[in-house]
Protein backbone atom coordinates (compact mmCIF):
# COMPACT_ATOMS: atom_id res chain seq x y z
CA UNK A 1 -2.99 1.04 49.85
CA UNK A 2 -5.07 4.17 49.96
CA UNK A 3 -7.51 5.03 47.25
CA UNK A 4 -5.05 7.95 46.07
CA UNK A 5 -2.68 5.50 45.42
CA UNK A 6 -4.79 3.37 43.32
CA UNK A 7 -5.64 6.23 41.59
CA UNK A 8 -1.94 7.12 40.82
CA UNK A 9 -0.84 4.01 39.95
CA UNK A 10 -4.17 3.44 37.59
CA UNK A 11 -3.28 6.93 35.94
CA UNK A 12 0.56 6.15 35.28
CA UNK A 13 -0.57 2.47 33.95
CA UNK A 14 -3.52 4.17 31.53
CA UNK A 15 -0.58 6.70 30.39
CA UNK A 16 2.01 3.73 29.53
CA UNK A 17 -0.66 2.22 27.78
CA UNK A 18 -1.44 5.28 25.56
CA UNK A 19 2.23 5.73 24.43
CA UNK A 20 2.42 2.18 23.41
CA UNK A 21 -0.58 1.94 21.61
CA UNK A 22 1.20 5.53 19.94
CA UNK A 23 4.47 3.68 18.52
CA UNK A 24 2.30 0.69 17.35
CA UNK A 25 -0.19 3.15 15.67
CA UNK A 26 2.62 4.95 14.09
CA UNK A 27 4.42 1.69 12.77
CA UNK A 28 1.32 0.39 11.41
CA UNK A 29 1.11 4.11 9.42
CA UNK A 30 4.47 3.93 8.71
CA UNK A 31 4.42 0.17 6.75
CA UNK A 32 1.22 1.50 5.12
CA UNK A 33 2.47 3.86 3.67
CA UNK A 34 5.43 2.17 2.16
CA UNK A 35 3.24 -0.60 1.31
CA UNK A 36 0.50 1.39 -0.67
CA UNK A 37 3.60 3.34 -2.14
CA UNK A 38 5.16 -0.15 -3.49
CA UNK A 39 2.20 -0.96 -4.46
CA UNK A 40 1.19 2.34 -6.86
CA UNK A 41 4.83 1.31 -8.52
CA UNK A 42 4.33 -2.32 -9.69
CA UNK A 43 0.58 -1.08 -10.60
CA UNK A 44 2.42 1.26 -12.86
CA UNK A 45 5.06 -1.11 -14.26
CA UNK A 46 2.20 -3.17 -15.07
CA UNK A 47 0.09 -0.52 -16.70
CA UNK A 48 3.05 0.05 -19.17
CA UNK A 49 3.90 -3.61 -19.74
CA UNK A 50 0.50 -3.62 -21.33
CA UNK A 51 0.35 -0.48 -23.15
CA UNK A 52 4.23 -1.55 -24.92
CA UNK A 53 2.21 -5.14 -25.11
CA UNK A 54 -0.80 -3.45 -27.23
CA UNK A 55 1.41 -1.18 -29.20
CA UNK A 56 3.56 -3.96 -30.48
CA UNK A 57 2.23 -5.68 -33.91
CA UNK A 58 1.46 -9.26 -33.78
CA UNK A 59 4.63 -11.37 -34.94
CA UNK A 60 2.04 -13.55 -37.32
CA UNK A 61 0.96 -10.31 -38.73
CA UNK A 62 2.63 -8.59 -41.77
CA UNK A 63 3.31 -4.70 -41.86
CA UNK A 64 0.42 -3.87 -43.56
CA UNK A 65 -2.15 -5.09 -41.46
CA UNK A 66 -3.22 -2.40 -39.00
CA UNK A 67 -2.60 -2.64 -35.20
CA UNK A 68 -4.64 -5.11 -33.01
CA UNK A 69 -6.55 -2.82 -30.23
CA UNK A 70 -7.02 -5.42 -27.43
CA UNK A 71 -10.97 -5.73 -26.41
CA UNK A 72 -12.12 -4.53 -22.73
CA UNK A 73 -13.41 -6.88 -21.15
């Protein structure tokens, strides 16, 4: 083998190398976004569930006792 040879068959292994590590790139961007995207959603749901939870009198308490305001931690 002659040194341009090497050198082609270097070049054509570097360029395989490049568009694989393109499609595995892309997937991994690809399942982030869908991930961080689920994500935001249930963080949402959640975020409601305890807002309708807070809003909601206490079943022990009677109607004219005002709302309980949960404490921040």
């Amino acid at each position: 083998m002659t040194a341009l040879q090497l050198v082609v068959a270097d070049a054509q292994t570097k360029s395989a190398n490049g568009a694989e590590g393109l499609v595995v790139f892309l997937f991994l961007a690809i399942a982030l976004f869908f991930l961080l995207r689920s994500m935001t959603k249930h963080l949402r749901k959640a975020q409601l569930m305890k807002m309708n939870e807070a809003a909601e009198p206490a079943p022990d308490a009677s109607p004219d006792d005002p709302p309980q305001v949960p404490s921040q931690p």
